[in-house]
Protein backbone atom coordinates (compact mmCIF):
# COMPACT_ATOMS: atom_id res chain seq x y z
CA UNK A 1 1.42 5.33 32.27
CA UNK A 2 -1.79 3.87 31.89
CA UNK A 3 -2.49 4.93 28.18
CA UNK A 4 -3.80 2.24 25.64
CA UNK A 5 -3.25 2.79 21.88
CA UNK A 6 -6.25 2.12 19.39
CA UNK A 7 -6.35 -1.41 18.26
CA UNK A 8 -5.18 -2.31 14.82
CA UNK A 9 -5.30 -5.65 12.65
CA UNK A 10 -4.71 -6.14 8.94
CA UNK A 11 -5.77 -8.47 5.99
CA UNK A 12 -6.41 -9.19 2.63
CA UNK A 13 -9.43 -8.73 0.08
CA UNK A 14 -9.62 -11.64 -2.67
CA UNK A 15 -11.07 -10.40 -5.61
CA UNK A 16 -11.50 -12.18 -9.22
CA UNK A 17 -8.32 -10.66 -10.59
CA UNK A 18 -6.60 -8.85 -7.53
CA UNK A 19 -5.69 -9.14 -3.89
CA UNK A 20 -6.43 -5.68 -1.66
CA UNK A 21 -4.38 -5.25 1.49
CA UNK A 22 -6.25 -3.57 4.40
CA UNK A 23 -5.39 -2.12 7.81
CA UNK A 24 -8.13 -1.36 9.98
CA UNK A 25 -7.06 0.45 13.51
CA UNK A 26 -9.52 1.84 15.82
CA UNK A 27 -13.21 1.66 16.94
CA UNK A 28 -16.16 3.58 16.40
CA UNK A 29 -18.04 4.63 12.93
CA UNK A 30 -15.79 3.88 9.76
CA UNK A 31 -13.87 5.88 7.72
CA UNK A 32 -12.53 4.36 4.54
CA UNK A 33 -9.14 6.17 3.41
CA UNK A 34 -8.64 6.14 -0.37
CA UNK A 35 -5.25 7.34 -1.53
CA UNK A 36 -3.21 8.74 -4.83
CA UNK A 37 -1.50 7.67 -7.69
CA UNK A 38 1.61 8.11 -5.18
CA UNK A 39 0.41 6.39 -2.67
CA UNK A 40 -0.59 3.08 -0.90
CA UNK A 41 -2.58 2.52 2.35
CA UNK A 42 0.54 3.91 4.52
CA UNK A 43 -0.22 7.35 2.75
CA UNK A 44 -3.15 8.11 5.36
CA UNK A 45 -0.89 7.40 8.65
CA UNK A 46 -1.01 11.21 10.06
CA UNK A 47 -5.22 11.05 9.13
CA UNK A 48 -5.27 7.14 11.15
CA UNK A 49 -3.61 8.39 13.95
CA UNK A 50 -5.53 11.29 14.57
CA UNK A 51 -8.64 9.61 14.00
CA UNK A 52 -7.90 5.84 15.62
CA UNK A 53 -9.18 7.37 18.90
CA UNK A 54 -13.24 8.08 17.57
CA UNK A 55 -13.47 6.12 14.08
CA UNK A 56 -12.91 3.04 12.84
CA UNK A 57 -10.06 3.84 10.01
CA UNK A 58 -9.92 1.13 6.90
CA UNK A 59 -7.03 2.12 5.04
CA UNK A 60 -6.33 0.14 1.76
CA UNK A 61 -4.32 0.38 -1.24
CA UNK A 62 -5.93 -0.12 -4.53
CA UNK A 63 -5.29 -2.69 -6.50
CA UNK A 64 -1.46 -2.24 -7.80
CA UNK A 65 -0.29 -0.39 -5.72
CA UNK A 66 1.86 -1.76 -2.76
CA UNK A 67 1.51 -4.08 -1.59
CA UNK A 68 -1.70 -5.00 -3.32
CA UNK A 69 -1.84 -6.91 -6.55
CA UNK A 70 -3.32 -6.47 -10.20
CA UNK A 71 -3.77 -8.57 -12.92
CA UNK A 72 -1.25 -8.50 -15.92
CA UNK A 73 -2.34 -4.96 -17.17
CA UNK A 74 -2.20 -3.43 -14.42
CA UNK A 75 -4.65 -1.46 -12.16
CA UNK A 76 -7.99 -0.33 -13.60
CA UNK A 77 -9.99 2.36 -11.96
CA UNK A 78 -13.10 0.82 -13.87
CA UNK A 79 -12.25 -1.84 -11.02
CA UNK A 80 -11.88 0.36 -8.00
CA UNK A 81 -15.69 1.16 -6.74
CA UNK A 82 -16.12 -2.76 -6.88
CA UNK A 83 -12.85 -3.22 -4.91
CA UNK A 84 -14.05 -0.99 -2.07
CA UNK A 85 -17.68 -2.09 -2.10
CA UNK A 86 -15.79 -5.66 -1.66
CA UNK A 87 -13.76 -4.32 1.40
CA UNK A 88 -16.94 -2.65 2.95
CA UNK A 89 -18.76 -6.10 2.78
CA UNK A 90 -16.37 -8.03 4.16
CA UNK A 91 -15.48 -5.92 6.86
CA UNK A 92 -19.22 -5.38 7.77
CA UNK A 93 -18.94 -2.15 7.75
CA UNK A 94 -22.28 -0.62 6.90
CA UNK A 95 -22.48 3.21 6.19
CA UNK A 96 -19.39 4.77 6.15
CA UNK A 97 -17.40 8.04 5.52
CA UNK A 98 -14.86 8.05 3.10
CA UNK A 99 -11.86 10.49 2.27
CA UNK A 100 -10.16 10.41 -0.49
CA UNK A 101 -7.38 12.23 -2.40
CA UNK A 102 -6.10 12.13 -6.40
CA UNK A 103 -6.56 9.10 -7.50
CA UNK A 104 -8.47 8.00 -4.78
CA UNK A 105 -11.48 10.64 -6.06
CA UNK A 106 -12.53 8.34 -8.23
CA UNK A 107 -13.28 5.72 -6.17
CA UNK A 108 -14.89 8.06 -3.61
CA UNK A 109 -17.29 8.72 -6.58
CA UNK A 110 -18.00 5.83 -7.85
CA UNK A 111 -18.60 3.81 -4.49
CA UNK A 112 -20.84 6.48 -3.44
CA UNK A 113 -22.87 6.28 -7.18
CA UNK A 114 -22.69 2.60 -6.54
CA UNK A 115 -24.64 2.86 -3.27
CA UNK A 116 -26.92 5.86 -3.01
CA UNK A 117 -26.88 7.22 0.73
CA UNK A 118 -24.47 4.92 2.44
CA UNK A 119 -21.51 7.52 2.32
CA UNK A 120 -22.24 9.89 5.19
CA UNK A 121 -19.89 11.93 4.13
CA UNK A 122 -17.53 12.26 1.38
CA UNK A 123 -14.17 14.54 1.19
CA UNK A 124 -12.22 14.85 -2.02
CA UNK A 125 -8.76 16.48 -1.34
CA UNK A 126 -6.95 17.53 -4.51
CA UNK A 127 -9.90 15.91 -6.70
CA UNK A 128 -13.02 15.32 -8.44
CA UNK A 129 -12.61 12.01 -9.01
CA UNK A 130 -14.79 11.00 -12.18
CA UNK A 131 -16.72 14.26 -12.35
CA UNK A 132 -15.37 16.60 -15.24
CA UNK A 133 -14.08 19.93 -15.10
CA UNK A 134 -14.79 20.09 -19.07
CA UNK A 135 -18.31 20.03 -18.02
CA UNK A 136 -18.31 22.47 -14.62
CA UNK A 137 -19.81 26.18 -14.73
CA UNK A 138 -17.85 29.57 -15.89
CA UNK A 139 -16.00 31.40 -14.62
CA UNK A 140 -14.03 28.59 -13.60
CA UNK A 141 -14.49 26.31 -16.91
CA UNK A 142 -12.74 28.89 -19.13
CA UNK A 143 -9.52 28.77 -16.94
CA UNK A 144 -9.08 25.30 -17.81
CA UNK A 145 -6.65 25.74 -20.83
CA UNK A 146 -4.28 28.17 -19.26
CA UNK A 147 -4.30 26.36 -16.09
CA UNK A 148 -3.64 23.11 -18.19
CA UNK A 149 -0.19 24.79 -20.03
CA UNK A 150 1.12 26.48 -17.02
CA UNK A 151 1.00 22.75 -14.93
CA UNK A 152 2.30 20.65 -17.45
CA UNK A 153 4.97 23.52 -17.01
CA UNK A 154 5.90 23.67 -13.37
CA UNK A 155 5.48 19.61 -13.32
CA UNK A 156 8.67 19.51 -15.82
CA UNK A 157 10.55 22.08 -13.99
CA UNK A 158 9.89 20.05 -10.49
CA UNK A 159 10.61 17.00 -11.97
CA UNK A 160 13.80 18.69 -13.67
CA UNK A 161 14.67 19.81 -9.80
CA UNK A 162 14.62 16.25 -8.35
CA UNK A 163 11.53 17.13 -6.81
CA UNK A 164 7.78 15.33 -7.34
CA UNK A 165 4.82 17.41 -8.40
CA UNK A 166 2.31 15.29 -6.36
CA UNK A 167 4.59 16.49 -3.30
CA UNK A 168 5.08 19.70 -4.93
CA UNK A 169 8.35 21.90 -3.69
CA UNK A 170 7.10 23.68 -0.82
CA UNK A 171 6.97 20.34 1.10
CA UNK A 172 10.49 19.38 -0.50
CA UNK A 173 11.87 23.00 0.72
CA UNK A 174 9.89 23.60 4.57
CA UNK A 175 9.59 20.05 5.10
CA UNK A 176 12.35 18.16 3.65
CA UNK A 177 12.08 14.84 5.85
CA UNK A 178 8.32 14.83 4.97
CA UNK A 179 8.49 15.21 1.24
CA UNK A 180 11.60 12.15 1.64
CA UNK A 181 8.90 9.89 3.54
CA UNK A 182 6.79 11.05 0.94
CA UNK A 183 8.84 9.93 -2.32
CA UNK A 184 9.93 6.44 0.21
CA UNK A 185 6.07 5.83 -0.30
CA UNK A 186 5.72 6.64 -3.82
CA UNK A 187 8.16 4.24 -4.87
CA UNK A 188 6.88 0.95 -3.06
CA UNK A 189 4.32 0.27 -6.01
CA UNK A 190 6.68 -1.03 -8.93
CA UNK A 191 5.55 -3.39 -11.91
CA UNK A 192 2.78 -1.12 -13.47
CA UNK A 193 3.27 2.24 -16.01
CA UNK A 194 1.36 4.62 -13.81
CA UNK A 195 1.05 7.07 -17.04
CA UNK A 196 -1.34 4.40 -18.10
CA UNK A 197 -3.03 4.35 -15.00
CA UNK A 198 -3.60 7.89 -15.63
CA UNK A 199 -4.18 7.95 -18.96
CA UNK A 200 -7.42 5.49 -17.61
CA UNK A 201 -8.33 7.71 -14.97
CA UNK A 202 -8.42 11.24 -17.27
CA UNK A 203 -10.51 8.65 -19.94
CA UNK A 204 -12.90 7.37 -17.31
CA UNK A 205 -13.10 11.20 -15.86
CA UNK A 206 -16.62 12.06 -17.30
CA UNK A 207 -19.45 12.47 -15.28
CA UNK A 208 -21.40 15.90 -15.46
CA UNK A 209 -21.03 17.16 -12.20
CA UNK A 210 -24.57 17.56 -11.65
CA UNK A 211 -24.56 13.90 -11.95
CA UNK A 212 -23.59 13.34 -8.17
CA UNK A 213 -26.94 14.42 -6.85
CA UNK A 214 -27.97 11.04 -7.75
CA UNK A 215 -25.06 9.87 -4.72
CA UNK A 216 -27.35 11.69 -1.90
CA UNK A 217 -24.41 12.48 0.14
CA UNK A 218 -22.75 15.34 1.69
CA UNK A 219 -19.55 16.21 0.11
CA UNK A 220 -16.91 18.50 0.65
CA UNK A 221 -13.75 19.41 -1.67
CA UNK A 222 -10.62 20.12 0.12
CA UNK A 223 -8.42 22.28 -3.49
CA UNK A 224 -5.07 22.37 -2.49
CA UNK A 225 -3.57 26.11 -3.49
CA UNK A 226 -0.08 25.19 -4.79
CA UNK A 227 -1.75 22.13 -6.57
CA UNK A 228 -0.05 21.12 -10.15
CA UNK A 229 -1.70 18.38 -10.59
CA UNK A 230 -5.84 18.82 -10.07
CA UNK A 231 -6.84 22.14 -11.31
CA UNK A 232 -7.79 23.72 -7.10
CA UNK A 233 -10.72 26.10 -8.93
CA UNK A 234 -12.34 23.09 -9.68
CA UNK A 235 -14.31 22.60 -6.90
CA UNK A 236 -15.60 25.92 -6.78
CA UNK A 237 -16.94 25.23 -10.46
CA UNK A 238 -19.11 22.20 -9.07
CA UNK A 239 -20.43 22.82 -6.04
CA UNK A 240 -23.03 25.03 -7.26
CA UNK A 241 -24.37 21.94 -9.37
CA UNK A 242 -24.27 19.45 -6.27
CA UNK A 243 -26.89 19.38 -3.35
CA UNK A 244 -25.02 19.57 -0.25
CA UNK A 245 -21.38 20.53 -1.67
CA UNK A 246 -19.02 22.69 0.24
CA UNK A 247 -15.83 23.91 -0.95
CA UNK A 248 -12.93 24.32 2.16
CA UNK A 249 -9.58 25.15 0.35
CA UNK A 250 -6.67 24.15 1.89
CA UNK A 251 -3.60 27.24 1.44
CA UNK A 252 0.01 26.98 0.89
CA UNK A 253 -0.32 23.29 -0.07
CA UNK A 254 0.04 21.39 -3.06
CA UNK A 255 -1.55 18.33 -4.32
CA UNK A 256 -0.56 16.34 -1.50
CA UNK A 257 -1.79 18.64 1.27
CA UNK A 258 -3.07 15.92 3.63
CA UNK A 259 0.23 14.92 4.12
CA UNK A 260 1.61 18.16 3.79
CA UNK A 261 -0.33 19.63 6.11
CA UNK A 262 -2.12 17.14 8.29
CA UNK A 263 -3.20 19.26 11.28
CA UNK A 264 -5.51 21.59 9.20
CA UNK A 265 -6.39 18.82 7.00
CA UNK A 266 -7.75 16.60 9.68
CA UNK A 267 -9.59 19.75 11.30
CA UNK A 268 -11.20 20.45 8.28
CA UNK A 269 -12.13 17.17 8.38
CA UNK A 270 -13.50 17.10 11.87
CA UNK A 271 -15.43 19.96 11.30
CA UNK A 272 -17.30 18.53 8.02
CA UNK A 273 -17.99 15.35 9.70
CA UNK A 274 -19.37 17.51 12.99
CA UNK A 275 -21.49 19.43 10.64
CA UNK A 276 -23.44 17.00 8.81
CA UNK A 277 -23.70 14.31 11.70
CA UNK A 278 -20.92 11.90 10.50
């Protein structure tokens, strides 16, 4: 057998306040993986494998979460665009593509605010990162409320059934060894109230979506169906208002559906970055 698996090294990031683990496996054009409020840099291993082979894939976990550090009050996603413009520098890694799910939305954002045209392409899976649905067009705007009530809902009862809503309980049910590698993950980043962490993100969600023309990259939004957690008409309500913005909506997923269901995740994927030259 003659095969030869990408090649892989890891590090850290110093920053002022924090220290950012990396792993970078691969070769080719990068692709910097930003992950959830449930996850660290192992989150993205079905997306690294897949794309080891063509890209260069820098997977990191932000600041906080395992096994990264943050300073006494924990991680702030104020922080977050700095922390990846800091891993893109010292990596010398130039342009690159970035996906990102949740949590990882906002850096996705920010970073690509930060530096006008050096994303190539951006996917947000399950988010819209700092842009704000209280601000995207009707229909979709006015289904906010509802949508709110009924997810604070089914998040109790999944929570009541041993079960987490960023996994969501089809995973738990079809995929049972998944959704268990799923909650393993969740639980490595301890020493930080994560309600805080998203009490910061829903205060520092507030950009009019209209806002991320300024950003001069492609983007694509990848709404999970089943999702509990991001409202998945989102996305549909700010495309319209962003030059270059498609909407590909992943079914019979919930929030986490990149590691729910990686095969039509990573296609999707594929066939944004084929599209727009990435």
């Amino acid at each position: 057998m003659s095969f030869t698996a990408p090649p892989r090294r890891a590090g850290w990031i110093d920053r002022p306040d924090a220290r950012i683990r990396y792993e970078v496996t691969g070769s080719g054009p990068a692709i910097v993986f930003a992950h959830g409020l449930g996850g660290c840099l192992f989150s993205w291993w079905q997306q690294v494998a897949h794309f080891a082979p063509r890209y260069t894939c820098v997977a990191f976990s932000h600041r906080g979460f395992f096994p990264s550090t943050a300073p006494a009050g924990g991680p702030d996603p104020a922080e977050y665009a700095g922390d990846v413009a800091a891993l893109v520098d010292t990596l010398k890694l130039g342009d690159i593509r970035m996906v990102c799910q949740s949590m990882g939305g906002w850096s996705g954002v920010e970073y690509a605010l930060l530096r006008p045209g050096r994303v190539k392409a951006l996917v947000l899976a399950a988010t819209t990162g700092s842009l704000d649905p209280r601000q995207m067009r009707e229909p979709e705007r006015s289904k906010l409320a509802a949508w709110s009530k009924a997810s604070a809902e089914a998040r109790s009862d999944l929570l009541a059934r041993n079960m987490l809503p960023a996994s969501g309980a089809r995973m738990a049910e079809e995929q049972p060894a998944l959704a268990q590698i799923y909650a393993h993950i969740n639980g490595l980043s301890q020493g930080f109230d994560r309600e805080t962490v998203r009490a910061r993100l829903h205060a520092a969600r507030n950009r009019p979506p209209e806002a991320f023309a300024a950003a001069n990259t492609p983007v694509m939004f990848v709404p999970c169906e089943e999702d509990v957690v991001i409202p998945p008409f989102a996305p549909s309500g700010m495309a319209p208002s962003i030059p270059g913005a498609r909407v590909s909506p992943l079914p019979k997923a919930g929030h986490s559906g990149h590691f729910e269901h990686a095969d039509a995740f990573n296609a999707k994927v594929d066939a944004f970055f084929a599209e727009v030259g990435a």
